[in-house]
C-alpha atoms as a PDB file:
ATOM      1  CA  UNK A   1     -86.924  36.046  -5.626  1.00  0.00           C
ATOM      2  CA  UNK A   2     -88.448  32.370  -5.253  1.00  0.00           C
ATOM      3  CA  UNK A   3     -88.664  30.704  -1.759  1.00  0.00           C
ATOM      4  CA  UNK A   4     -85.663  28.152  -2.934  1.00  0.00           C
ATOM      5  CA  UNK A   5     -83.592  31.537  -3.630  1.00  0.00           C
ATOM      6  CA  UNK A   6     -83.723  33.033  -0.827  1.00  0.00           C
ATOM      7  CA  UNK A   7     -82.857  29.704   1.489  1.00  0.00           C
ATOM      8  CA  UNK A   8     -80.014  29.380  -0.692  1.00  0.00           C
ATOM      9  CA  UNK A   9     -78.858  33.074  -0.130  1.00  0.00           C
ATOM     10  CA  UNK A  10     -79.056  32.997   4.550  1.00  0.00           C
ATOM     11  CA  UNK A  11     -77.383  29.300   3.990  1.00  0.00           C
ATOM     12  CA  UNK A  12     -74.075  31.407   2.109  1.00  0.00           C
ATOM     13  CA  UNK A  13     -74.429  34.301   4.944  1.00  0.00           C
ATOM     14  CA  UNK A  14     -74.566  31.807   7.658  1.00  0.00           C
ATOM     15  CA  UNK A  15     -71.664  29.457   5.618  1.00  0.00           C
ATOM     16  CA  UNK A  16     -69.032  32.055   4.827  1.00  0.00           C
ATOM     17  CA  UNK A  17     -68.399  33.757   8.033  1.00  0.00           C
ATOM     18  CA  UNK A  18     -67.542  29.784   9.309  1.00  0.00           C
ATOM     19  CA  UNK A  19     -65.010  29.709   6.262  1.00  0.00           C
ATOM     20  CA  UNK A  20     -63.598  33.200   6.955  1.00  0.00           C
ATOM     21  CA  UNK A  21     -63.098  32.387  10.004  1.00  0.00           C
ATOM     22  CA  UNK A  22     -61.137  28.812   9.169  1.00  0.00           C
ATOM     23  CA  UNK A  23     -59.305  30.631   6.181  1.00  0.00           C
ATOM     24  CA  UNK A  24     -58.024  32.823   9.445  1.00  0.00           C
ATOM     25  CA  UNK A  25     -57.043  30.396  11.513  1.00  0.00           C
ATOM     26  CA  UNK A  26     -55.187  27.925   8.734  1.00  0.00           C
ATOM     27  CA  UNK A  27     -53.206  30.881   7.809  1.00  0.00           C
ATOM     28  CA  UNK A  28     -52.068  31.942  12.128  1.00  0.00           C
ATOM     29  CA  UNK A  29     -51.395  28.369  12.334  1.00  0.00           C
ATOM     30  CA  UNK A  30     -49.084  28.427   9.293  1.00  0.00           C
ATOM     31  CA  UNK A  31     -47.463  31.548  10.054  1.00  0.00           C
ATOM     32  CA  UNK A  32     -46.827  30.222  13.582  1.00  0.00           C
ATOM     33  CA  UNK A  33     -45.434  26.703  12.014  1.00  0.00           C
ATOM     34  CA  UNK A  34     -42.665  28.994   9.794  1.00  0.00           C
ATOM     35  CA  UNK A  35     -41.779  30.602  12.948  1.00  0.00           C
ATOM     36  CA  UNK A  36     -41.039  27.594  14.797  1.00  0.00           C
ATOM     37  CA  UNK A  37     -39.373  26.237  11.606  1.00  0.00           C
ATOM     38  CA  UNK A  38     -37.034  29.165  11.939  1.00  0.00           C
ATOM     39  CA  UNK A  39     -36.636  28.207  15.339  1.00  0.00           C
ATOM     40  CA  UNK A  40     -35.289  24.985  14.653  1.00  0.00           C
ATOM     41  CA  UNK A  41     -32.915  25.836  11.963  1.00  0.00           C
ATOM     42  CA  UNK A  42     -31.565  29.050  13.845  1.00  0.00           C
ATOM     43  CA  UNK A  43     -28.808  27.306  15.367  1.00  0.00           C
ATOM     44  CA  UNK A  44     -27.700  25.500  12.574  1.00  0.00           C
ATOM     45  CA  UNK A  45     -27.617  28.630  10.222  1.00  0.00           C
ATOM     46  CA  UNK A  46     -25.606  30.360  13.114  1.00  0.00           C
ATOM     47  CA  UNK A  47     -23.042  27.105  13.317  1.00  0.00           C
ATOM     48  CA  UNK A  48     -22.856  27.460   9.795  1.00  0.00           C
ATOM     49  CA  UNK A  49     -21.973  31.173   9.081  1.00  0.00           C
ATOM     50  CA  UNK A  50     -19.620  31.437  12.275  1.00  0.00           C
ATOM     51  CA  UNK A  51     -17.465  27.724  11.425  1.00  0.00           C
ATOM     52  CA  UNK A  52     -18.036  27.995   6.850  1.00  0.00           C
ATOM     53  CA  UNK A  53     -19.482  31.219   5.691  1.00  0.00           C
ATOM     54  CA  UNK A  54     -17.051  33.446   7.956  1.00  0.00           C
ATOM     55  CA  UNK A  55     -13.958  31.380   6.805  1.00  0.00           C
ATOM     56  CA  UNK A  56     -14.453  31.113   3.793  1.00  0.00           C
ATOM     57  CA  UNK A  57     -15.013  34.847   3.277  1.00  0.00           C
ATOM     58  CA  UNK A  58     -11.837  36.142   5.985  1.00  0.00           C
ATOM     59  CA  UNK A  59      -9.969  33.528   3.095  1.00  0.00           C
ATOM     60  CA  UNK A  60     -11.151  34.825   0.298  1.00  0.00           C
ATOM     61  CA  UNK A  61      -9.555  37.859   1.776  1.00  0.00           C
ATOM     62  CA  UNK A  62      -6.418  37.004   3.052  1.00  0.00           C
ATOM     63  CA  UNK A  63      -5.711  35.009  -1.054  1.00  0.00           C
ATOM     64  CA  UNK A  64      -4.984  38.826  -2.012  1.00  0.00           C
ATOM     65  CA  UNK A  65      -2.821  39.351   1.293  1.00  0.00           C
ATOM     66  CA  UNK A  66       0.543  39.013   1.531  1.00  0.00           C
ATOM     67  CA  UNK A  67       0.099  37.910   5.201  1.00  0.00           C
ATOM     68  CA  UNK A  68       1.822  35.730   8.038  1.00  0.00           C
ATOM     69  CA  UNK A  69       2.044  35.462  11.728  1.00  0.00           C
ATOM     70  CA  UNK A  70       4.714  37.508  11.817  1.00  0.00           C
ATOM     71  CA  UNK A  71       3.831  40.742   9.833  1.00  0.00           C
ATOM     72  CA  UNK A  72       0.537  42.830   9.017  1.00  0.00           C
ATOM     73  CA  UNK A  73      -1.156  41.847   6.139  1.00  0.00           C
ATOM     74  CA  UNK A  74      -0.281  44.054   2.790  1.00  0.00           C
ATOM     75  CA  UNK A  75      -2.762  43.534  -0.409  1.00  0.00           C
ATOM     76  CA  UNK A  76      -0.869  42.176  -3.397  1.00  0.00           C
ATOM     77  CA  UNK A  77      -3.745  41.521  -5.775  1.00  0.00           C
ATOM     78  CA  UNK A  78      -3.845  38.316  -8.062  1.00  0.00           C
ATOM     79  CA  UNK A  79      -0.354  37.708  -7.400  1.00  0.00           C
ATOM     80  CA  UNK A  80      -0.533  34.804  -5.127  1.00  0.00           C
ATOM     81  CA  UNK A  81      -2.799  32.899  -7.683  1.00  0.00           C
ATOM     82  CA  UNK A  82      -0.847  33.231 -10.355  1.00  0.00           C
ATOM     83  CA  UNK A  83       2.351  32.271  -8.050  1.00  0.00           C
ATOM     84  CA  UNK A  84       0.400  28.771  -7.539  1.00  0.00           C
ATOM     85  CA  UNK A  85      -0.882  28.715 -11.597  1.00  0.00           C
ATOM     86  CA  UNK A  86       2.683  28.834 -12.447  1.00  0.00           C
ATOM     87  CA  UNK A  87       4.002  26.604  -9.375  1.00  0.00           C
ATOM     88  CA  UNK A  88       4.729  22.836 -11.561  1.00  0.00           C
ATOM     89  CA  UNK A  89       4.657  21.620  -8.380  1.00  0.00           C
ATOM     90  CA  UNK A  90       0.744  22.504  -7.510  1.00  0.00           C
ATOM     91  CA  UNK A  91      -0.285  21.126 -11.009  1.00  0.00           C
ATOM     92  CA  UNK A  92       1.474  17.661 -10.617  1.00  0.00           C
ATOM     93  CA  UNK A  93       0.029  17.140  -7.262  1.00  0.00           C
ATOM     94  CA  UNK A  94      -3.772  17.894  -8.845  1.00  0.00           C
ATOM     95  CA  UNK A  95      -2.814  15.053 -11.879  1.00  0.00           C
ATOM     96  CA  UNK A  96      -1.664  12.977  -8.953  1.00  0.00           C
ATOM     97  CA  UNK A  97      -5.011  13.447  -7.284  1.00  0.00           C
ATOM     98  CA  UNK A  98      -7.110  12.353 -10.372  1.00  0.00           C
ATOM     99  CA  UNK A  99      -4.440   9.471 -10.810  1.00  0.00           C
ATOM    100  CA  UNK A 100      -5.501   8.914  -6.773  1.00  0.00           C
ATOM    101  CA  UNK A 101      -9.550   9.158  -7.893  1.00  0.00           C
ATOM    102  CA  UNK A 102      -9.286   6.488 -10.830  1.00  0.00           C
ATOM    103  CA  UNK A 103      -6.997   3.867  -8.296  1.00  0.00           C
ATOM    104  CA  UNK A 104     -10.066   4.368  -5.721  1.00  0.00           C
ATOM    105  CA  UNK A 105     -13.250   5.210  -6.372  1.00  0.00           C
ATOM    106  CA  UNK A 106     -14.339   2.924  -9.128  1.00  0.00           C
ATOM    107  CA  UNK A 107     -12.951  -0.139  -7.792  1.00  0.00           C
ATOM    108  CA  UNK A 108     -14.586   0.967  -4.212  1.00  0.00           C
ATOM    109  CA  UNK A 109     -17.833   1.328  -6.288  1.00  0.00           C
ATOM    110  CA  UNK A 110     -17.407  -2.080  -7.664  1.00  0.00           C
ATOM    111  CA  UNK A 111     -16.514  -3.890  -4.634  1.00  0.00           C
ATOM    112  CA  UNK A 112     -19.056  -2.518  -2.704  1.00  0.00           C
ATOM    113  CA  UNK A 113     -21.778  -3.004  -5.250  1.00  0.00           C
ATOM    114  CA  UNK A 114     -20.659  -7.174  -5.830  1.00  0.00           C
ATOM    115  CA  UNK A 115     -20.380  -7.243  -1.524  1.00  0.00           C
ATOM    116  CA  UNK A 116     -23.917  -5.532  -1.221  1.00  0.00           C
ATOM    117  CA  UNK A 117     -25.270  -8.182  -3.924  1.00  0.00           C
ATOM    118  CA  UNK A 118     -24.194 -10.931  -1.853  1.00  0.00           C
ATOM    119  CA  UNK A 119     -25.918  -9.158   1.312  1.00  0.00           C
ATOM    120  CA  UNK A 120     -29.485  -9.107  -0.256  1.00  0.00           C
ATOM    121  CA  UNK A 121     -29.322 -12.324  -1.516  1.00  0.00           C
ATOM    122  CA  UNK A 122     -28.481 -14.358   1.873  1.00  0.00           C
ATOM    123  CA  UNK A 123     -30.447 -14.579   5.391  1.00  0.00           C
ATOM    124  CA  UNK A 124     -31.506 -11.939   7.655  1.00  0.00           C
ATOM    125  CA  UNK A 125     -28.993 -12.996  10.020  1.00  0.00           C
ATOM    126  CA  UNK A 126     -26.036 -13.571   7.722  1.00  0.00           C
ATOM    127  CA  UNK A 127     -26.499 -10.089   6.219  1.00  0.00           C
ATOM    128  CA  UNK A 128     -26.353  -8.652   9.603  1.00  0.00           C
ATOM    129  CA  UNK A 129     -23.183  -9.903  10.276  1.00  0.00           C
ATOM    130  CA  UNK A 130     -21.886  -9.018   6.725  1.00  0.00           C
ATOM    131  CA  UNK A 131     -22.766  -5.716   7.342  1.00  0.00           C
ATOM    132  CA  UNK A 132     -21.359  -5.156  10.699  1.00  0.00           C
ATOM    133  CA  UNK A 133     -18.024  -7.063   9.428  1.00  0.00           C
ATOM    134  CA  UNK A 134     -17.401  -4.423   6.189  1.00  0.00           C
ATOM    135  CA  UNK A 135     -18.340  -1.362   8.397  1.00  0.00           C
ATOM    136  CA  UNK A 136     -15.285  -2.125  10.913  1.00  0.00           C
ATOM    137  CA  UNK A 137     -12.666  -0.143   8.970  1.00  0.00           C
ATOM    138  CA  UNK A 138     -15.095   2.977   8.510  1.00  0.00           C
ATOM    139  CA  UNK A 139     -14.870   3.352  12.566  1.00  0.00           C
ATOM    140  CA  UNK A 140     -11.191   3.171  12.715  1.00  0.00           C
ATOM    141  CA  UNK A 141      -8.960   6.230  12.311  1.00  0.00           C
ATOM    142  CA  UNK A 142      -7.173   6.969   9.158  1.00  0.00           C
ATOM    143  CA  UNK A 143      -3.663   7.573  11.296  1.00  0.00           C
ATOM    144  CA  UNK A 144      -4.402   3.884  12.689  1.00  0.00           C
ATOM    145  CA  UNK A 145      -5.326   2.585   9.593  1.00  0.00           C
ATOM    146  CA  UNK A 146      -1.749   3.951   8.599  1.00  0.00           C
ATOM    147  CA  UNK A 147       0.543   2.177  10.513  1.00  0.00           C
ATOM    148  CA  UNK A 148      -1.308  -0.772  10.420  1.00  0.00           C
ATOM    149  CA  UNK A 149      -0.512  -0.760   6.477  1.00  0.00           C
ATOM    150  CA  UNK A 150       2.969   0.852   6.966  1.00  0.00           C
ATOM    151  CA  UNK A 151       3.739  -2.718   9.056  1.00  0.00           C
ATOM    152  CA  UNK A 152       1.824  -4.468   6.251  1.00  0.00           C
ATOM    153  CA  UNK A 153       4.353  -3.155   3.715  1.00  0.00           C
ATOM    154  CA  UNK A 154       7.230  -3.119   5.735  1.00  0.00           C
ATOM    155  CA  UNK A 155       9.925  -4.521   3.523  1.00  0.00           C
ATOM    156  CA  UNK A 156      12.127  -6.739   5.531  1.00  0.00           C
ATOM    157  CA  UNK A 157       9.304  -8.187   7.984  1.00  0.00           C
ATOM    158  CA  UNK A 158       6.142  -7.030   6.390  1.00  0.00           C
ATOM    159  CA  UNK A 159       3.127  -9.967   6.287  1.00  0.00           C
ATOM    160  CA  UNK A 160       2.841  -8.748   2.029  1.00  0.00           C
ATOM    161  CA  UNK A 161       6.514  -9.281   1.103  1.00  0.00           C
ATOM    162  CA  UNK A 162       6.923 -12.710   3.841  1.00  0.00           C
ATOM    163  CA  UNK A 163       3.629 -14.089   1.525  1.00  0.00           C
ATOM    164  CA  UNK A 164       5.101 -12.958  -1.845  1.00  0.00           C
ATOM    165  CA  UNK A 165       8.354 -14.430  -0.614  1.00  0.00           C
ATOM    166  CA  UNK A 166       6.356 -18.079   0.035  1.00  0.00           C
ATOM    167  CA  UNK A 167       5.756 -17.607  -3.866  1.00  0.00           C
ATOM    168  CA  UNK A 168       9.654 -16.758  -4.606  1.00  0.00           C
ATOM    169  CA  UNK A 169       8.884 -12.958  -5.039  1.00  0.00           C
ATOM    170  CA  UNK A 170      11.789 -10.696  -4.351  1.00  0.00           C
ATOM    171  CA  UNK A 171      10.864  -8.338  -1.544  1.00  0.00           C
ATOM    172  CA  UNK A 172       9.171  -4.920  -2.467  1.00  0.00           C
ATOM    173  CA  UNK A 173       9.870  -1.548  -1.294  1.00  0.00           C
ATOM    174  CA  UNK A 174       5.984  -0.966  -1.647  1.00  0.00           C
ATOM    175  CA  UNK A 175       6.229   2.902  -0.105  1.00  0.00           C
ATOM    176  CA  UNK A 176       9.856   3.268  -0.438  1.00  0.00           C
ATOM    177  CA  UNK A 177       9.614   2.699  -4.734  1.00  0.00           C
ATOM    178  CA  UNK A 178       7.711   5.717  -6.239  1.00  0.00           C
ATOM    179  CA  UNK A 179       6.042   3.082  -8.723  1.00  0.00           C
ATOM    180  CA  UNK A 180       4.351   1.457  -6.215  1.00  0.00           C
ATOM    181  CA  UNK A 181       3.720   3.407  -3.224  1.00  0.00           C
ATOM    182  CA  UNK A 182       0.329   5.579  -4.562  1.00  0.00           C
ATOM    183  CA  UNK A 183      -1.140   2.495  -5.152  1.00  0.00           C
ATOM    184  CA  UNK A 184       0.439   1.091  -1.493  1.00  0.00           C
ATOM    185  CA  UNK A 185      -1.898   3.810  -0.347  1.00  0.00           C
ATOM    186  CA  UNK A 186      -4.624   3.656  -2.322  1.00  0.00           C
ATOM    187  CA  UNK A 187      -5.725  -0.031  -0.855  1.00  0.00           C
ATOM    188  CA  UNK A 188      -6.128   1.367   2.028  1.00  0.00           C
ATOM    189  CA  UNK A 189      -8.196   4.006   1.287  1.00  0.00           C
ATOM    190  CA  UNK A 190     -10.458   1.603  -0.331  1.00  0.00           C
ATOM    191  CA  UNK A 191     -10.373  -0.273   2.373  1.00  0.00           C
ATOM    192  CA  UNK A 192     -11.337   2.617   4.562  1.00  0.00           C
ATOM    193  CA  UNK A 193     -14.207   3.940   2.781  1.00  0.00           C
ATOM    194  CA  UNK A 194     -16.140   0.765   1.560  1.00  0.00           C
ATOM    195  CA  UNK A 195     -17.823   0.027   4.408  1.00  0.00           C
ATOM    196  CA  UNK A 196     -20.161   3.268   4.313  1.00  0.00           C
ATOM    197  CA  UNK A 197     -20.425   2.647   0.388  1.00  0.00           C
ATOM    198  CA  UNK A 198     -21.834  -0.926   0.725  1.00  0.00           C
ATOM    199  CA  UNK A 199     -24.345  -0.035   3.523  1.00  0.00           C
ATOM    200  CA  UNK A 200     -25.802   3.033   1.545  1.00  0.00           C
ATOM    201  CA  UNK A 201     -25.802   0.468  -1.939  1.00  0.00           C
ATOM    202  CA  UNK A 202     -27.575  -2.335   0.122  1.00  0.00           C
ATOM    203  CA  UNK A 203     -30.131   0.107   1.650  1.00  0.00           C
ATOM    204  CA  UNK A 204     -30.775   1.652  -2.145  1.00  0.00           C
ATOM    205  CA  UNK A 205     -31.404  -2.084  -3.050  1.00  0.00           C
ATOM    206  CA  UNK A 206     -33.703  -3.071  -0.501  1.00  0.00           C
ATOM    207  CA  UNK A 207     -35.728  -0.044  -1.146  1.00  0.00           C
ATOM    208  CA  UNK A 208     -36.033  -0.914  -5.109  1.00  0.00           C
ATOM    209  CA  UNK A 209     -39.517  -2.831  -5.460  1.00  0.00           C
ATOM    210  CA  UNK A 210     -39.148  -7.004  -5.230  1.00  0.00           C
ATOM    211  CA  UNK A 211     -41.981  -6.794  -8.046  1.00  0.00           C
ATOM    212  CA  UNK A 212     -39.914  -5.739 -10.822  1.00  0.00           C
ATOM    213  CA  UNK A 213     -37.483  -9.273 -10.323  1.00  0.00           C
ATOM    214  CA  UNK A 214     -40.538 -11.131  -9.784  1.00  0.00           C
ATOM    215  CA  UNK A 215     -41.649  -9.985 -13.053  1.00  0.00           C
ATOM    216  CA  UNK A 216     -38.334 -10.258 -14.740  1.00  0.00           C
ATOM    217  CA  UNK A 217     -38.013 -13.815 -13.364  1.00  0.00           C
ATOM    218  CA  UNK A 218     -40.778 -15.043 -14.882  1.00  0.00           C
ATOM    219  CA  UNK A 219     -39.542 -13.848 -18.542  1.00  0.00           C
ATOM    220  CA  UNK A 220     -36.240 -15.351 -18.068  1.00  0.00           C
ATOM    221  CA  UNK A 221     -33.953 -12.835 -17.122  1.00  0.00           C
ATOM    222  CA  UNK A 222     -31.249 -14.437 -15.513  1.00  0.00           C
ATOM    223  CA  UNK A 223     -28.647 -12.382 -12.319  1.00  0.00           C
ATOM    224  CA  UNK A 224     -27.080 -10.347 -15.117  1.00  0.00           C
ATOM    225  CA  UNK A 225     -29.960  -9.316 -16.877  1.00  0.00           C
ATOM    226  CA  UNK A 226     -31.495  -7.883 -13.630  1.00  0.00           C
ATOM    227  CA  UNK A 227     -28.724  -6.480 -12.393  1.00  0.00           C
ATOM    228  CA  UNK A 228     -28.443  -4.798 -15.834  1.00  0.00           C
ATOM    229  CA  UNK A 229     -32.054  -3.733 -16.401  1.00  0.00           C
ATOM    230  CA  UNK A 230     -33.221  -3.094 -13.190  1.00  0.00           C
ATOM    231  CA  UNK A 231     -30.613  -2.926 -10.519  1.00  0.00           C
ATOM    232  CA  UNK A 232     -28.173  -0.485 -12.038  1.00  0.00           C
ATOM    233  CA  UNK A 233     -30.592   1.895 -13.558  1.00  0.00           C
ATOM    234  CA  UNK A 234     -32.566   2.317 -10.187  1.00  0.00           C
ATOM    235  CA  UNK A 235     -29.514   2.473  -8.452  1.00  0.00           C
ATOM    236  CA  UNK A 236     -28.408   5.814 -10.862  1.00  0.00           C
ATOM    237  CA  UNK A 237     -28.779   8.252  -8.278  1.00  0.00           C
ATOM    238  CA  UNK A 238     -27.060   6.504  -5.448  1.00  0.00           C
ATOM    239  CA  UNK A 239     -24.300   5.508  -7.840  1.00  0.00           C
ATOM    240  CA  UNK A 240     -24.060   9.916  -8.606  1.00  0.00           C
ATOM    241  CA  UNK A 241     -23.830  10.437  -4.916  1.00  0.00           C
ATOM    242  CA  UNK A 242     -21.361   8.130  -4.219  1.00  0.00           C
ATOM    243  CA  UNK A 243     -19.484   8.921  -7.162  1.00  0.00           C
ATOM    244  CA  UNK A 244     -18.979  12.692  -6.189  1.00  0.00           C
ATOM    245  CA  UNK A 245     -18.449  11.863  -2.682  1.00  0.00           C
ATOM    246  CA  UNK A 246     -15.905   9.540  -3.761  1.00  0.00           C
ATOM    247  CA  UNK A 247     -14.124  12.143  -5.849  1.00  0.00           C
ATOM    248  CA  UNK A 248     -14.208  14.353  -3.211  1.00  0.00           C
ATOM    249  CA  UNK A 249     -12.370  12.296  -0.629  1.00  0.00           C
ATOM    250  CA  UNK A 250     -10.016  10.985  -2.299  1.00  0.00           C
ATOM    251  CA  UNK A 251      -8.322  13.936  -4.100  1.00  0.00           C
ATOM    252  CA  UNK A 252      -8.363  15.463  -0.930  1.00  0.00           C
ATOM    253  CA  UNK A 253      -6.828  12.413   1.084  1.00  0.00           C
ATOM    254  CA  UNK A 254      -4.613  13.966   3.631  1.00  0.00           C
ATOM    255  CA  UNK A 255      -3.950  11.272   6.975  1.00  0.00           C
ATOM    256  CA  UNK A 256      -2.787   8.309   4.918  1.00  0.00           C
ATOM    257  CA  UNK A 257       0.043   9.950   2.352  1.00  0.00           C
ATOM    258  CA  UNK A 258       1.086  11.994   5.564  1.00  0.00           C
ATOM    259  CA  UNK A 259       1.382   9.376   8.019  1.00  0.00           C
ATOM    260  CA  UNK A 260       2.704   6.604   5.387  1.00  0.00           C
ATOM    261  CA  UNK A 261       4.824   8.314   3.389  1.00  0.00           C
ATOM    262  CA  UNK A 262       5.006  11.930   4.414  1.00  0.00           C
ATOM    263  CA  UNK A 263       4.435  12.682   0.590  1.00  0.00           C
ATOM    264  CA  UNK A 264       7.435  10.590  -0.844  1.00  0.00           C
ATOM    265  CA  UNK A 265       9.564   9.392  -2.247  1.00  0.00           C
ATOM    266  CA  UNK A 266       9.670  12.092  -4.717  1.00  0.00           C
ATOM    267  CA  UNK A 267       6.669  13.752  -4.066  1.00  0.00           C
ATOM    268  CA  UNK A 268       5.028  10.583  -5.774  1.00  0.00           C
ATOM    269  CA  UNK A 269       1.880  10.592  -2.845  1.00  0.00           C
ATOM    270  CA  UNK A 270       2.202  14.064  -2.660  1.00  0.00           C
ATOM    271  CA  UNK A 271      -1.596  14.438  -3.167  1.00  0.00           C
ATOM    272  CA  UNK A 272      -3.169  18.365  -3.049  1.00  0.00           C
ATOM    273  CA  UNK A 273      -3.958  18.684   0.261  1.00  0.00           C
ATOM    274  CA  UNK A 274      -0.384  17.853   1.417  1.00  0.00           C
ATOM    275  CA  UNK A 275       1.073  20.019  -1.207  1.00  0.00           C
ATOM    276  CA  UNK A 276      -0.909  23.162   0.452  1.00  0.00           C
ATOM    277  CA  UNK A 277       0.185  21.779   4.016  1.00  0.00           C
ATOM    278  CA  UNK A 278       3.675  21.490   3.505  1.00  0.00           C
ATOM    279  CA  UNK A 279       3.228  24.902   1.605  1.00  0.00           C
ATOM    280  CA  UNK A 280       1.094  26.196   4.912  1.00  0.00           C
ATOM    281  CA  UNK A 281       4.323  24.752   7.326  1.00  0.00           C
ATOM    282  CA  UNK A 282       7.066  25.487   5.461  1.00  0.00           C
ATOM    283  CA  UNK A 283       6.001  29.319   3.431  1.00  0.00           C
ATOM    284  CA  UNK A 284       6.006  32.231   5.793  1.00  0.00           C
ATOM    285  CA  UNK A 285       3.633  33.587   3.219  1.00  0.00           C
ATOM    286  CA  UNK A 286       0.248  31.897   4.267  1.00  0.00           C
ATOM    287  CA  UNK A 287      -1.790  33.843   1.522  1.00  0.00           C
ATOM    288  CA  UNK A 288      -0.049  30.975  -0.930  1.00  0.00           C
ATOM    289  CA  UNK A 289      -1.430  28.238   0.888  1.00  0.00           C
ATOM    290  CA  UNK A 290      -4.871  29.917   1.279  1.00  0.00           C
ATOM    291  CA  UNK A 291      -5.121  30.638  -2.483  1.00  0.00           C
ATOM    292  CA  UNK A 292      -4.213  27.029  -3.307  1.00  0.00           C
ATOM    293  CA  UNK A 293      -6.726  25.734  -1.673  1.00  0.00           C
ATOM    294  CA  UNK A 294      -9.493  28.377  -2.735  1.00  0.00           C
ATOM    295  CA  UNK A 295      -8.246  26.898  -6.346  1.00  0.00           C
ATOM    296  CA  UNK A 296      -8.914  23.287  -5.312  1.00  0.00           C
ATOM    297  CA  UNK A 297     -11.898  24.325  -4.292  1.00  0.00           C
ATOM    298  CA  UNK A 298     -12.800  25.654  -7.954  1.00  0.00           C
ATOM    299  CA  UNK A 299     -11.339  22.445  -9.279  1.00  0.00           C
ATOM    300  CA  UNK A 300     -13.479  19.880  -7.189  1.00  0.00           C
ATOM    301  CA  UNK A 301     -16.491  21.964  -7.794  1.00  0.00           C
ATOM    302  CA  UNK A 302     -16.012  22.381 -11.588  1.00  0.00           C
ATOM    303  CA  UNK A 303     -15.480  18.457 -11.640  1.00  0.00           C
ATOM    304  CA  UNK A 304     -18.375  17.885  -9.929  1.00  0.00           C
ATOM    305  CA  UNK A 305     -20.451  19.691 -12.013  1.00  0.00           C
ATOM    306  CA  UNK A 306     -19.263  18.535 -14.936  1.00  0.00           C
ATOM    307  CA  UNK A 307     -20.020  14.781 -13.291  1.00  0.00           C
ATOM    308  CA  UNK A 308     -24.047  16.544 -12.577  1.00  0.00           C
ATOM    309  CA  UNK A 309     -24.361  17.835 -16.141  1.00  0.00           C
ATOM    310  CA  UNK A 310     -22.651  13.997 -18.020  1.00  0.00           C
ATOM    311  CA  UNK A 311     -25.324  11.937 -15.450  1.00  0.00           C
ATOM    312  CA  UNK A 312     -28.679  14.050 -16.250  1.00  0.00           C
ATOM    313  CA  UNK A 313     -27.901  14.459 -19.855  1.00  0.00           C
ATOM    314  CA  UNK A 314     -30.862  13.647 -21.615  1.00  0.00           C
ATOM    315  CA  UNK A 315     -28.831  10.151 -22.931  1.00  0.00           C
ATOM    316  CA  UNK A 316     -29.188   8.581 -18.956  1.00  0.00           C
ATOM    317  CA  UNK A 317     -32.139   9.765 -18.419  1.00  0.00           C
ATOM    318  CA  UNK A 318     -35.115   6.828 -17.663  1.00  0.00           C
END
């Protein structure tokens, strides 16, 4: 073995005892990091299976009870599932639901994107008070929001029918007429939920690089072009999120058809989480309401799926 050899040999003994001994103490750091990551999450996961996993299990059991307050429970199988399959009434009030979805959501999405336009185009200061202004209703309760609307549409000294009436417009029984009163409640729940929408739209347009209009400015491209070539497509995933969100509340909109209407007239706002509460107050037999609402459950995640697979299909992908 040559001189140059051998140095190179005691320089590896002395080296890899120093790396053994870093390998050692990377690795008792990491496993002490995990354990205080385990920490932190503990209570969360404990929230979590005690207030949702718990529930939703003790449900899942009582759907194949025939159970009340009054009585023991007794097992009766599929029976109260295919009592709400077969109930007319339970299938009218989903339809009504999607009916509710298509008043709401896309013209919230539309509004909000146009309002959160306007914010990133004007001064620091005007934006701020844009923003504050469009995120009052999202603070204010639903039941307020209610009978601020019910007075709105009041027919015989409502502030809508005295301004139609300056135009020579009969009066309108806007929740009393069952053509008219899902709509009467579906401006308010736009009006309710587009503050939140336009914030998270304006934050997803900040964060979209001011290079790509720069560039797009100097070939030409006039508002439309970059809203359609750069805003929109960046904007895909936010629009996803909001869009399933946006599904999600408003087929299961409960305070406004309650407090407005109470579900009338003729079940017209009846929307599917009032069906399963009047079903829940009225039916001694709770398992009912319990399965109906495991089977909304199924619907809202089966539409929300199907919403996952049409976005990432390999046609809207960048």
């Amino acid at each position: 073995m040559t001189a140059t050899q051998t140095m190179m040999a005691e320089t590896e003994t002395m080296v890899l005892p120093g790396r053994r001994h870093d390998k050692h103490r990377h690795n008792r750091f990491r496993y002490r990091d995990g354990r205080i990551a385990y920490l932190l999450i503990l209570p969360a996961v404990v929230l979590l299976g005690i207030f949702v996993v718990w529930p939703a299990i003790y449900a899942g059991y009582l759907s194949f009870q025939d159970w009340s307050f009054y009585k023991d429970p007794e097992f009766v199988g599929w029976r109260n599932y295919t009592n709400v399959l077969s109930d007319p009434l339970f299938w009218e009030s989903i339809g009504r639901g999607f009916v509710f979805v298509a008043m709401t959501v896309p013209p919230m999405l539309i509004l909000a994107f146009f309002f959160s336009s306007l914010v990133v185009s004007v001064s620091r200061w005007f934006a701020g008070v844009l923003k504050v202004s469009i995120y009052i209703p999202t603070i204010i309760s639903a039941v307020i929001t209610s009978i601020i609307f019910v007075l709105i549409y009041n027919y015989s000294g409502g502030i809508l029918n005295a301004m139609l009436g300056g135009f020579g417009i009969d009066p309108i029984a806007w929740i009393g007429d069952p053509a008219w009163a899902l709509l009467a409640i579906a401006i308010p729940a736009i009006w309710l939920g587009i503050g939140l929408t336009s914030l998270i739209m304006v934050a997803a347009m900040i964060d979209i690089p001011t290079e790509y209009y720069e560039a797009a400015a100097m070939e030409g491209a006039n508002w439309w072009e970059k809203t359609r070539y750069i805003t929109l497509p960046q904007m895909k995933n936010v629009f996803l999120y909001l869009l399933i969100t946006g599904f999600v509340a408003a087929i299961q909109q409960f305070e406004l058809p309650l407090v407005m209407t109470g579900g009338g007239p003729l079940n017209s706002t009846t929307l599917p989480n009032l069906f399963i509460f009047n079903h829940f107050r009225n039916d001694i037999n709770v398992g009912y309401s319990i399965a109906a609402a495991l089977l909304l459950f199924v619907v809202l995640g089966t539409v929300s799926a199907l919403v996952f697979r049409f976005v990432n299909s390999e046609r809207l992908v960048d």
